[in-house]
PDB file of N, CA and C in Angstrom:
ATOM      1  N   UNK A   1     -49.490 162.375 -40.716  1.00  0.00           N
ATOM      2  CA  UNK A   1     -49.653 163.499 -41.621  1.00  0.00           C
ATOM      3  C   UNK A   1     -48.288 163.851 -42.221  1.00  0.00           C
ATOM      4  N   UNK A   2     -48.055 164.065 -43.442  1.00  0.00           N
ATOM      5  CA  UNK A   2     -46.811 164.413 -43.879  1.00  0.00           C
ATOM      6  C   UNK A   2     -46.690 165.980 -44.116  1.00  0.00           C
ATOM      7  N   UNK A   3     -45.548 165.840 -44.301  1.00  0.00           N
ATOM      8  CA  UNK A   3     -44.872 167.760 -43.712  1.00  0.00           C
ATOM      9  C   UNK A   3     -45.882 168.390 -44.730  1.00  0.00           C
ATOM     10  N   UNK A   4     -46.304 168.289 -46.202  1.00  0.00           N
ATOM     11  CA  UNK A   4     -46.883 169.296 -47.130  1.00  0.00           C
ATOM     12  C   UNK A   4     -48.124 169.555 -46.357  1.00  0.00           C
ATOM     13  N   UNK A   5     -49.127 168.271 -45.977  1.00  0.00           N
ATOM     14  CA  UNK A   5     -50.414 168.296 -45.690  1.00  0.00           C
ATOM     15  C   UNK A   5     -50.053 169.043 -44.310  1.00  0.00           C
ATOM     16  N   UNK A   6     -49.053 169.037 -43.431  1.00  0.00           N
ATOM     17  CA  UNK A   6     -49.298 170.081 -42.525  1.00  0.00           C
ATOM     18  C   UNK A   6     -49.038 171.088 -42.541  1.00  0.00           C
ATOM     19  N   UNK A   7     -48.300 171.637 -44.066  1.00  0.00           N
ATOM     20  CA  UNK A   7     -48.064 172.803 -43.989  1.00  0.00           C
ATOM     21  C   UNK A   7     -49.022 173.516 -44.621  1.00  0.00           C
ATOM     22  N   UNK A   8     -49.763 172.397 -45.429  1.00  0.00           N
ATOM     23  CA  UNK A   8     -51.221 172.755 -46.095  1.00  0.00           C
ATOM     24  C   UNK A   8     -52.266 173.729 -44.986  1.00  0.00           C
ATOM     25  N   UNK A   9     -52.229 172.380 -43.934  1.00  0.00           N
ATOM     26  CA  UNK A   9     -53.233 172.716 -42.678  1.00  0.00           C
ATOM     27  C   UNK A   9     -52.802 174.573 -41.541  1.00  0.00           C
ATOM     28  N   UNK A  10     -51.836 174.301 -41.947  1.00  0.00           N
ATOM     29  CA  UNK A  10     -51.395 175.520 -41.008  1.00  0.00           C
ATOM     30  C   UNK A  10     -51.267 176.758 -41.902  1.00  0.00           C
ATOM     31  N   UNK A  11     -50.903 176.877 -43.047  1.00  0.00           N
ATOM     32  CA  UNK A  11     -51.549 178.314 -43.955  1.00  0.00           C
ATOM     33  C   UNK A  11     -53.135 178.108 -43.966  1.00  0.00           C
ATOM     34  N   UNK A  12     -53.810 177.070 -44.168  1.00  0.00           N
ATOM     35  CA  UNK A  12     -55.345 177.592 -44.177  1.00  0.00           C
ATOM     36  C   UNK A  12     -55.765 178.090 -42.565  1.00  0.00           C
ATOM     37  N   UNK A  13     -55.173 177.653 -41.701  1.00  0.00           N
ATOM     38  CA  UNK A  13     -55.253 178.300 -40.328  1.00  0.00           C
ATOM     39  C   UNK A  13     -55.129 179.587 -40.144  1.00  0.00           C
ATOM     40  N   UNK A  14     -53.786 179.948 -40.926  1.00  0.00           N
ATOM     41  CA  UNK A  14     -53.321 181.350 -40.281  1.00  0.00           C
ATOM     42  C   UNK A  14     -53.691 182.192 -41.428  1.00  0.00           C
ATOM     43  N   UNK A  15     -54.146 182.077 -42.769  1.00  0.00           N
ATOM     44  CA  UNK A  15     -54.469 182.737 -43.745  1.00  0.00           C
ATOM     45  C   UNK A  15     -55.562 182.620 -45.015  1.00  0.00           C
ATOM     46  N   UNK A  16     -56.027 181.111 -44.257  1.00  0.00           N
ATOM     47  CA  UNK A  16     -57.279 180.731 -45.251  1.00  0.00           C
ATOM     48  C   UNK A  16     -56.853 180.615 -46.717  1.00  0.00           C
ATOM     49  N   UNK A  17     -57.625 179.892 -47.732  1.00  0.00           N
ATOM     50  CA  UNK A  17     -57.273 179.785 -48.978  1.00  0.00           C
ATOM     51  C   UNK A  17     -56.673 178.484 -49.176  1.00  0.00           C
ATOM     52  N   UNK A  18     -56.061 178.155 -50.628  1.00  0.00           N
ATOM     53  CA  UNK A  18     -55.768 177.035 -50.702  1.00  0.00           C
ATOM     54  C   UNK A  18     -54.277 177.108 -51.451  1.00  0.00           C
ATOM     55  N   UNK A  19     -53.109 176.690 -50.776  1.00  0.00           N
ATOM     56  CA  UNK A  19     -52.141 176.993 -51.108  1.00  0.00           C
ATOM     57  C   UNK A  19     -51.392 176.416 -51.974  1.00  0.00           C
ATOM     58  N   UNK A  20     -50.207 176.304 -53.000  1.00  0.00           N
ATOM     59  CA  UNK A  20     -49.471 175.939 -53.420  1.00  0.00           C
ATOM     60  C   UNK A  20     -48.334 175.623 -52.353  1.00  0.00           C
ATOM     61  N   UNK A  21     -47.521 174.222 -52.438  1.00  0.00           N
ATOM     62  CA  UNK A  21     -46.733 173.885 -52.001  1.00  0.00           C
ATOM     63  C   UNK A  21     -45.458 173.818 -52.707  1.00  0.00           C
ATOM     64  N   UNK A  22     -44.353 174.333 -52.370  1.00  0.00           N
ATOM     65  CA  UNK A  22     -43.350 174.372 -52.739  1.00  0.00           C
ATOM     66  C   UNK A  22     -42.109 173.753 -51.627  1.00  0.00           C
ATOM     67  N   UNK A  23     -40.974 172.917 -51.772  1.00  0.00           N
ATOM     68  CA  UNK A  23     -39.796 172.528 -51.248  1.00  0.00           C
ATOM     69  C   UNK A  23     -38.483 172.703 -52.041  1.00  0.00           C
ATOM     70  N   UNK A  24     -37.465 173.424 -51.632  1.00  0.00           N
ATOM     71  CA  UNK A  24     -35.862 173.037 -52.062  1.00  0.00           C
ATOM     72  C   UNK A  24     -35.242 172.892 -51.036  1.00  0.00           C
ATOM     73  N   UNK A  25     -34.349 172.300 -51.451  1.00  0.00           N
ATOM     74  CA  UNK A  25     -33.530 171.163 -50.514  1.00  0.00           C
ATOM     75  C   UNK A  25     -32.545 172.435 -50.080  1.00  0.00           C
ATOM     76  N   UNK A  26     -31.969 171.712 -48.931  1.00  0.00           N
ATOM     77  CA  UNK A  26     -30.807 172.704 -48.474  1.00  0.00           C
ATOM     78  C   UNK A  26     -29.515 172.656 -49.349  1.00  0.00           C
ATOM     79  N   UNK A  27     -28.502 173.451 -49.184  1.00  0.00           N
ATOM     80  CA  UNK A  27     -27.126 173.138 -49.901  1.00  0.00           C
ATOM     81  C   UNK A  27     -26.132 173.896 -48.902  1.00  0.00           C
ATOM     82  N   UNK A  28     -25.297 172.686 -49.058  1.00  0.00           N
ATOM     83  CA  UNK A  28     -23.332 173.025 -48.723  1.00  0.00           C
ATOM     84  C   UNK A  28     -22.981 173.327 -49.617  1.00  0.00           C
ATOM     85  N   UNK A  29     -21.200 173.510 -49.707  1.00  0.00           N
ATOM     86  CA  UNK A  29     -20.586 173.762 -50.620  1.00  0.00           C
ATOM     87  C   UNK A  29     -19.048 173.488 -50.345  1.00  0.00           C
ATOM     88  N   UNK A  30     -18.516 172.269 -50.392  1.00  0.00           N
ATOM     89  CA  UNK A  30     -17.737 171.203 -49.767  1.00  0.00           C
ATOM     90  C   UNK A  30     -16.021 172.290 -49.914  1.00  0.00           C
ATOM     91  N   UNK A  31     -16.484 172.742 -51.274  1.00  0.00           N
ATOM     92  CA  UNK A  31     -14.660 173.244 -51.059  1.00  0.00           C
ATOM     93  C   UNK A  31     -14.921 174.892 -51.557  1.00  0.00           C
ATOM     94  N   UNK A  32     -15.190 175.883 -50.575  1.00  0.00           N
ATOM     95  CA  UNK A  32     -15.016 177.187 -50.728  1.00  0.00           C
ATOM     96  C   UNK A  32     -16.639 177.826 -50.635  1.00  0.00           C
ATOM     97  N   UNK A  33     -16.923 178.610 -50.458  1.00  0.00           N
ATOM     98  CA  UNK A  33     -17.601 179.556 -50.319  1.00  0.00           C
ATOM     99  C   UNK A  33     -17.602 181.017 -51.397  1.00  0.00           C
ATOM    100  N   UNK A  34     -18.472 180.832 -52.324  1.00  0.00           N
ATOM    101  CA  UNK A  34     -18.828 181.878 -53.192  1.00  0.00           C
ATOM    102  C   UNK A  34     -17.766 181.945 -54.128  1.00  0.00           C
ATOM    103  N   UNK A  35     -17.063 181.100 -54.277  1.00  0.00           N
ATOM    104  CA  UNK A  35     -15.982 181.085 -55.530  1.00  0.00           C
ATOM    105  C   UNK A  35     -17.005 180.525 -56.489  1.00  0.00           C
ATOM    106  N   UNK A  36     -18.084 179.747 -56.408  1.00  0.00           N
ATOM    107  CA  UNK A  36     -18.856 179.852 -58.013  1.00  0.00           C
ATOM    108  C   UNK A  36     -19.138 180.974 -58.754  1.00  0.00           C
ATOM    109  N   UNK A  37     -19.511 181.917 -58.000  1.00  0.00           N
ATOM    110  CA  UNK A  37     -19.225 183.890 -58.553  1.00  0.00           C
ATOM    111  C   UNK A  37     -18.220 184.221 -59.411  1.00  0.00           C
ATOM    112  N   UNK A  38     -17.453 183.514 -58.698  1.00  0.00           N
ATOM    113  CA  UNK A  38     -16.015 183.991 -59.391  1.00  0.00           C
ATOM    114  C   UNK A  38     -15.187 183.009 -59.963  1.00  0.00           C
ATOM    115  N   UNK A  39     -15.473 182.506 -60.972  1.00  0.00           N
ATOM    116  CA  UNK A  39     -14.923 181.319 -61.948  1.00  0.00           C
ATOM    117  C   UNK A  39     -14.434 180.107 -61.014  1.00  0.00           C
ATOM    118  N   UNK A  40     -14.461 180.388 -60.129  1.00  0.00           N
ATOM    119  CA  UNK A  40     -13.626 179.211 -59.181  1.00  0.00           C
ATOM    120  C   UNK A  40     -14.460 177.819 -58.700  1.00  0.00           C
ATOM    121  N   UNK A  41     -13.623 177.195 -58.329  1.00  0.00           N
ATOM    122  CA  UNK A  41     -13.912 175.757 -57.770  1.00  0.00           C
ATOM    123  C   UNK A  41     -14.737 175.815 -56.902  1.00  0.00           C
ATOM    124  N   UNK A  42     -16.016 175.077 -56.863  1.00  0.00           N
ATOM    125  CA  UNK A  42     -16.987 174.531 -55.807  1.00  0.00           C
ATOM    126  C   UNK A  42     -17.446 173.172 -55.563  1.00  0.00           C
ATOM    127  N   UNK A  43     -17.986 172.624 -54.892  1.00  0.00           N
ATOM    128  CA  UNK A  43     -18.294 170.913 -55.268  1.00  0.00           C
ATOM    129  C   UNK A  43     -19.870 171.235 -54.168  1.00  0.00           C
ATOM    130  N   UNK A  44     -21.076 172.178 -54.627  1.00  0.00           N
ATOM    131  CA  UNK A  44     -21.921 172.327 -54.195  1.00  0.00           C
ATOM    132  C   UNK A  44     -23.492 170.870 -53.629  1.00  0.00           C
ATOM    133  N   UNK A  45     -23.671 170.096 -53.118  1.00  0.00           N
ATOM    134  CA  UNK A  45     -24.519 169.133 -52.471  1.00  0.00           C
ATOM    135  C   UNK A  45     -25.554 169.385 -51.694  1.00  0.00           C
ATOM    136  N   UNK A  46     -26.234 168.750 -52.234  1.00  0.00           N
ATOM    137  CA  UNK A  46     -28.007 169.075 -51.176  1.00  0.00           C
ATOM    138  C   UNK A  46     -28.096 168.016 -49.881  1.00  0.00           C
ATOM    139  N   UNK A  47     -28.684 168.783 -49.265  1.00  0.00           N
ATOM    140  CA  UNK A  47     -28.625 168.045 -47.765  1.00  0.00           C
ATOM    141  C   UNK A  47     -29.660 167.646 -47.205  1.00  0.00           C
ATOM    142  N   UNK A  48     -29.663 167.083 -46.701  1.00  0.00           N
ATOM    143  CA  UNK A  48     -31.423 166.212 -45.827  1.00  0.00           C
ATOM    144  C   UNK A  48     -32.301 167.293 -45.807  1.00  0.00           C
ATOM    145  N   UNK A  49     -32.449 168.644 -45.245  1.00  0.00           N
ATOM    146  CA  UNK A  49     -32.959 169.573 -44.722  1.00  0.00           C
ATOM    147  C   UNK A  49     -33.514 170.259 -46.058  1.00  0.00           C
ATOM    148  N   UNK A  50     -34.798 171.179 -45.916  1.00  0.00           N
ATOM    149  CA  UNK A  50     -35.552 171.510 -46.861  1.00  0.00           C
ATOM    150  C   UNK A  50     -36.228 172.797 -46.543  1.00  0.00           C
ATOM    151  N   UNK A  51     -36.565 173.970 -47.481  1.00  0.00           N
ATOM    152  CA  UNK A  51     -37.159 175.204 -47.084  1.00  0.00           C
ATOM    153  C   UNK A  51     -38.734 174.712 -47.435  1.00  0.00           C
ATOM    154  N   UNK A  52     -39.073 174.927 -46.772  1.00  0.00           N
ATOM    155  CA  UNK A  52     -41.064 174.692 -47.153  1.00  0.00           C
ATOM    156  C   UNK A  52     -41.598 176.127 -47.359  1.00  0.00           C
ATOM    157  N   UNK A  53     -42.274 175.986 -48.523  1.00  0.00           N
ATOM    158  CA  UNK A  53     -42.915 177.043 -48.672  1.00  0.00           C
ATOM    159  C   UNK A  53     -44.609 177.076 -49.024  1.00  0.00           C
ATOM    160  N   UNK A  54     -45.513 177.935 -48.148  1.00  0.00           N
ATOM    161  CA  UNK A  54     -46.528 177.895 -49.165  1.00  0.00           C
ATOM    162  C   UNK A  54     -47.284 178.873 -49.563  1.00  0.00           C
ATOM    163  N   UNK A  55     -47.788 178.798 -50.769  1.00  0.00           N
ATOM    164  CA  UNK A  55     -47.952 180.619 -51.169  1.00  0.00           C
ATOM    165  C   UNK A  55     -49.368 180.069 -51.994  1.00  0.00           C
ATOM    166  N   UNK A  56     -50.026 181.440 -52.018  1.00  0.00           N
ATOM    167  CA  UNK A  56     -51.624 181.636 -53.007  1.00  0.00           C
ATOM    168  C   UNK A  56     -51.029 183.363 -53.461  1.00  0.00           C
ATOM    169  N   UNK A  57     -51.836 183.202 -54.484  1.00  0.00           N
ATOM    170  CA  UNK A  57     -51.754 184.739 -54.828  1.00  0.00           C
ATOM    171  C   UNK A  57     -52.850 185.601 -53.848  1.00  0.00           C
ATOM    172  N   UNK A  58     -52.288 187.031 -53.450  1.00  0.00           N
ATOM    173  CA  UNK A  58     -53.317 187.825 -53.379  1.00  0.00           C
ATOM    174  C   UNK A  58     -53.532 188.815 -54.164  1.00  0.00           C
ATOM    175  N   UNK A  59     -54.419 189.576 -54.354  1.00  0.00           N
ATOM    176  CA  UNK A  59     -55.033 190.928 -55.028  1.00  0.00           C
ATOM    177  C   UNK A  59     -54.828 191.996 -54.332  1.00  0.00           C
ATOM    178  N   UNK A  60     -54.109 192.510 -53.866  1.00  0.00           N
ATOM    179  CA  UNK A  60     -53.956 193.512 -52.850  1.00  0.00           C
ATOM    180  C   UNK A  60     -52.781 194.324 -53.324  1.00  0.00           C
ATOM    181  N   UNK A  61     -51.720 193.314 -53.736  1.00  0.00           N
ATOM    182  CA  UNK A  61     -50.192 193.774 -53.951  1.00  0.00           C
ATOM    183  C   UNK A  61     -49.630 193.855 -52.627  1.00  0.00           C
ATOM    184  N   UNK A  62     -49.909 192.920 -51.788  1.00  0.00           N
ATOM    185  CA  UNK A  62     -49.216 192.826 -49.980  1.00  0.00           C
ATOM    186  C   UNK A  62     -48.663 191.045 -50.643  1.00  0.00           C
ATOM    187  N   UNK A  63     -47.223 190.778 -49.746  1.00  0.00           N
ATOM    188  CA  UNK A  63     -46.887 189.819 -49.250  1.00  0.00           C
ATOM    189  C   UNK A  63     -47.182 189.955 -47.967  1.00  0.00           C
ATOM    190  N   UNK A  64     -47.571 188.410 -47.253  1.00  0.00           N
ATOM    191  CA  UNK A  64     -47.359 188.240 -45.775  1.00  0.00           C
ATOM    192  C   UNK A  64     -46.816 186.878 -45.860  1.00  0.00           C
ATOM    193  N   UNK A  65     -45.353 187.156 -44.450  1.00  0.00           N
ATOM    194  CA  UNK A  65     -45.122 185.877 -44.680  1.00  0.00           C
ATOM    195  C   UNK A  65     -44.707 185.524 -43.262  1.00  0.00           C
ATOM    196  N   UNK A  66     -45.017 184.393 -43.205  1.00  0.00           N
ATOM    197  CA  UNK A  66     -44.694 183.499 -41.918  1.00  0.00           C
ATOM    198  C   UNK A  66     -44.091 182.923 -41.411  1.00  0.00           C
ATOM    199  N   UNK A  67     -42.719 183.031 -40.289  1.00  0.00           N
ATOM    200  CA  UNK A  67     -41.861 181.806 -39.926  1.00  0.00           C
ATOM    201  C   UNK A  67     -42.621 181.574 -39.157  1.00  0.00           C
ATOM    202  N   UNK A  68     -42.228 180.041 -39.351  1.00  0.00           N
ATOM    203  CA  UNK A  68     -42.649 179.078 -37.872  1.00  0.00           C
ATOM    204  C   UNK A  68     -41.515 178.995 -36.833  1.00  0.00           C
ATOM    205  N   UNK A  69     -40.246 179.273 -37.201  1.00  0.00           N
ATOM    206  CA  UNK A  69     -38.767 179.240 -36.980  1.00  0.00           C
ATOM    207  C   UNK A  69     -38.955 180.699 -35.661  1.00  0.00           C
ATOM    208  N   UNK A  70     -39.802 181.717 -36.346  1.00  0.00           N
ATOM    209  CA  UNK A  70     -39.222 183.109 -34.837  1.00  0.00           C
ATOM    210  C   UNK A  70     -41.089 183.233 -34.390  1.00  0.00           C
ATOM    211  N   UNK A  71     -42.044 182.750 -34.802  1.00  0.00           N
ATOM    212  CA  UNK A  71     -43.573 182.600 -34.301  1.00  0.00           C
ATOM    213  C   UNK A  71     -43.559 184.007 -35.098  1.00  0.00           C
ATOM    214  N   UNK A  72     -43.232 184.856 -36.186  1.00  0.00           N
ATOM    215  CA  UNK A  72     -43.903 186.132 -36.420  1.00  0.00           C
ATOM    216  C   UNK A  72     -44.223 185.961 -38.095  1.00  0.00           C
ATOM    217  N   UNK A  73     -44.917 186.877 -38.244  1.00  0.00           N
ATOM    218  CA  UNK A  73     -45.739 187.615 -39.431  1.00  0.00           C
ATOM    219  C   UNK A  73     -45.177 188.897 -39.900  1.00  0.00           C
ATOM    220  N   UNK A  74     -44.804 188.797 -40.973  1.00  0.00           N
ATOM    221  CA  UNK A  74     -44.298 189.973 -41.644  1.00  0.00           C
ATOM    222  C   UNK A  74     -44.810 190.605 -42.615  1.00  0.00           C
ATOM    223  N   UNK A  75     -45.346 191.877 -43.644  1.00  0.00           N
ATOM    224  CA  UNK A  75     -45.503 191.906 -44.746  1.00  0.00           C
ATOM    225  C   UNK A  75     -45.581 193.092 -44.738  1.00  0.00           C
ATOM    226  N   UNK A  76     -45.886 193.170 -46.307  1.00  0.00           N
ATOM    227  CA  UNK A  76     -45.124 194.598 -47.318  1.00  0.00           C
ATOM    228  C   UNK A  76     -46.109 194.473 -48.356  1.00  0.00           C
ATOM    229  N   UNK A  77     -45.920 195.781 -48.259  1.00  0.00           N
ATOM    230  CA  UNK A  77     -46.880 196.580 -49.639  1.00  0.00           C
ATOM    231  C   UNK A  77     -46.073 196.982 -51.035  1.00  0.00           C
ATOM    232  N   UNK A  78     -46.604 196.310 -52.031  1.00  0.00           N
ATOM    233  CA  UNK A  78     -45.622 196.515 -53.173  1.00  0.00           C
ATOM    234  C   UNK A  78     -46.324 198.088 -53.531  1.00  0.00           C
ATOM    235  N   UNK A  79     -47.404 198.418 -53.355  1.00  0.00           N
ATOM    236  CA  UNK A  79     -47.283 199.324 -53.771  1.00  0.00           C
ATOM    237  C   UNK A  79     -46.991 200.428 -53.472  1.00  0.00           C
ATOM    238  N   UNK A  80     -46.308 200.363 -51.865  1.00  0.00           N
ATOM    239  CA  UNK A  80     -45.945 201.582 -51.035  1.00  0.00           C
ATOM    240  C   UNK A  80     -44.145 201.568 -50.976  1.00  0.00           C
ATOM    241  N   UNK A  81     -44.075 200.132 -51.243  1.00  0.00           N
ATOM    242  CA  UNK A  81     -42.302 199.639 -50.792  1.00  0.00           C
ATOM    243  C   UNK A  81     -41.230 200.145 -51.861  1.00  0.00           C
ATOM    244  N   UNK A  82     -40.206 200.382 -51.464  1.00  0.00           N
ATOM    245  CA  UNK A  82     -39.387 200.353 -52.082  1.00  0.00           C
ATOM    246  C   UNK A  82     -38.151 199.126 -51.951  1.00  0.00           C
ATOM    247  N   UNK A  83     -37.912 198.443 -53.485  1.00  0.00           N
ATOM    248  CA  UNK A  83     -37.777 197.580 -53.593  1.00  0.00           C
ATOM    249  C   UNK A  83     -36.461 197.333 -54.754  1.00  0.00           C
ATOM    250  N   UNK A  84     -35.518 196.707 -53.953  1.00  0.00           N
ATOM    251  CA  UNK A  84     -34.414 196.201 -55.553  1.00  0.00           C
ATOM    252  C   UNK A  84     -34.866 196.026 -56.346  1.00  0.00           C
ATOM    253  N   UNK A  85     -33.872 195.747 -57.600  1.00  0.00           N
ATOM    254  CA  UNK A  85     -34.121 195.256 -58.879  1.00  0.00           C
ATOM    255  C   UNK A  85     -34.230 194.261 -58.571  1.00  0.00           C
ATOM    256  N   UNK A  86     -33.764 193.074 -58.071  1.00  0.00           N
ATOM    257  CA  UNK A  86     -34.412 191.668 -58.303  1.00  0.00           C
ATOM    258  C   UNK A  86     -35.237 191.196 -57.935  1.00  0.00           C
ATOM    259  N   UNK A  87     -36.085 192.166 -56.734  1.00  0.00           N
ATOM    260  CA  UNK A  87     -36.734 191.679 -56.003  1.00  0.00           C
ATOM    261  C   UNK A  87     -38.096 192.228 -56.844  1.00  0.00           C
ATOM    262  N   UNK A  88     -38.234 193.815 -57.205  1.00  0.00           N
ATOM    263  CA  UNK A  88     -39.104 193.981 -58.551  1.00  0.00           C
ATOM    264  C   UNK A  88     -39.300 193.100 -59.624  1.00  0.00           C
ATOM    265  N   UNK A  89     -38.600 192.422 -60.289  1.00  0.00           N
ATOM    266  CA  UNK A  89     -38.258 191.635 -61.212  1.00  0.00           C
ATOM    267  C   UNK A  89     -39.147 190.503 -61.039  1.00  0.00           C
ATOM    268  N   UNK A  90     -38.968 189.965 -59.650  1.00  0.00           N
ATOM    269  CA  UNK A  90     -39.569 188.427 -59.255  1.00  0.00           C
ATOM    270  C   UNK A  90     -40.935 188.653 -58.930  1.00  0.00           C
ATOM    271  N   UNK A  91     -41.763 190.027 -58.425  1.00  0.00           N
ATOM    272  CA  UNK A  91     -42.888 190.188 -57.866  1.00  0.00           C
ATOM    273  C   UNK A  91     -43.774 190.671 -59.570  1.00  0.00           C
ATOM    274  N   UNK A  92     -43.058 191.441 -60.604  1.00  0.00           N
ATOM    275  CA  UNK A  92     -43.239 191.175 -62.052  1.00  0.00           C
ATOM    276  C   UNK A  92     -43.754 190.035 -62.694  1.00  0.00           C
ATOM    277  N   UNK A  93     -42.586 189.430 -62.525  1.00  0.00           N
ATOM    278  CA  UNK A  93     -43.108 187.967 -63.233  1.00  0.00           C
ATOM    279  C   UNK A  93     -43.997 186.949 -62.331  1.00  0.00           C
ATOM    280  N   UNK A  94     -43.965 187.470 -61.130  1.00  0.00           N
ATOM    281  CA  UNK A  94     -44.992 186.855 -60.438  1.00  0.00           C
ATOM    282  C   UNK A  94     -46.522 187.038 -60.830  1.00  0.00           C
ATOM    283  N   UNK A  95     -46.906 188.472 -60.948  1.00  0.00           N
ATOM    284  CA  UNK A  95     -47.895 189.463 -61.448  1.00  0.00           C
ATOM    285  C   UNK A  95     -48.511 188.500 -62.677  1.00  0.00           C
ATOM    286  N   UNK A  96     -47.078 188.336 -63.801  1.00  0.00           N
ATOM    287  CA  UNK A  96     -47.699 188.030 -65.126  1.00  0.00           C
ATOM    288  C   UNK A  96     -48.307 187.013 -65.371  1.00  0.00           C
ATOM    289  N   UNK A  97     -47.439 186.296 -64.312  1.00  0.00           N
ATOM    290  CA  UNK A  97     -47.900 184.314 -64.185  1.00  0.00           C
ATOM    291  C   UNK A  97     -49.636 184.438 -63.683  1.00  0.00           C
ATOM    292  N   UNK A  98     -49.556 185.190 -62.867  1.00  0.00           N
ATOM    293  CA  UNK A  98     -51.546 184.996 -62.373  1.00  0.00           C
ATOM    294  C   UNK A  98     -52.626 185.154 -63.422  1.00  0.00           C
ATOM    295  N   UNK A  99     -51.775 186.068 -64.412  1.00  0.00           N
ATOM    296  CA  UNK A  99     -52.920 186.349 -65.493  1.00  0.00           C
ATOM    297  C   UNK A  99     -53.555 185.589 -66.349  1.00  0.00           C
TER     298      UNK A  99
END
């Protein structure tokens, strides 16, 4: 079984539905740390290792989300939460994309 189809199998386990799969690769950053912020030198590289993600929309306005990394379940109510600007921003254009 490859990693998507089990990550397929284990959101329809723990949350039913049919998910979108998403992966980005990990990254270093060979000479400095957060000097790309600041005009400076980086030599940034992706690494073997990968974030898996898999998401469905819900109708509720709740995220829940799942590590497999600490065994817990987390989630939030957009419409009770208070929330940054970027993080408003991304749950926005998230909103618009379903329509």
């Amino acid at each position: 079984m490859t990693k998507s189809s089990d990550l397929r199998e284990k959101f329809r386990a723990k949350f039913g539905g049919e998910p979108r799969i998403y992966r980005a690769p990990g990254r270093v950053n060979l000479i400095g740390e957060y000097t790309d912020f600041n005009d400076g030198f980086v030599m940034p590289a992706a690494i073997g290792r990968y974030c898996w993600v898999a998401a469905e929309p819900r109708a509720d306005r709740k995220l829940a989300i799942y590590s497999e990394n600490v065994s817990a379940t987390y989630e939030w109510d957009f419409g009770r939460a208070i929330l940054c600007a970027p993080v408003r921003g991304a749950i926005i254009r998230l909103e618009w994309r379903r329509r």
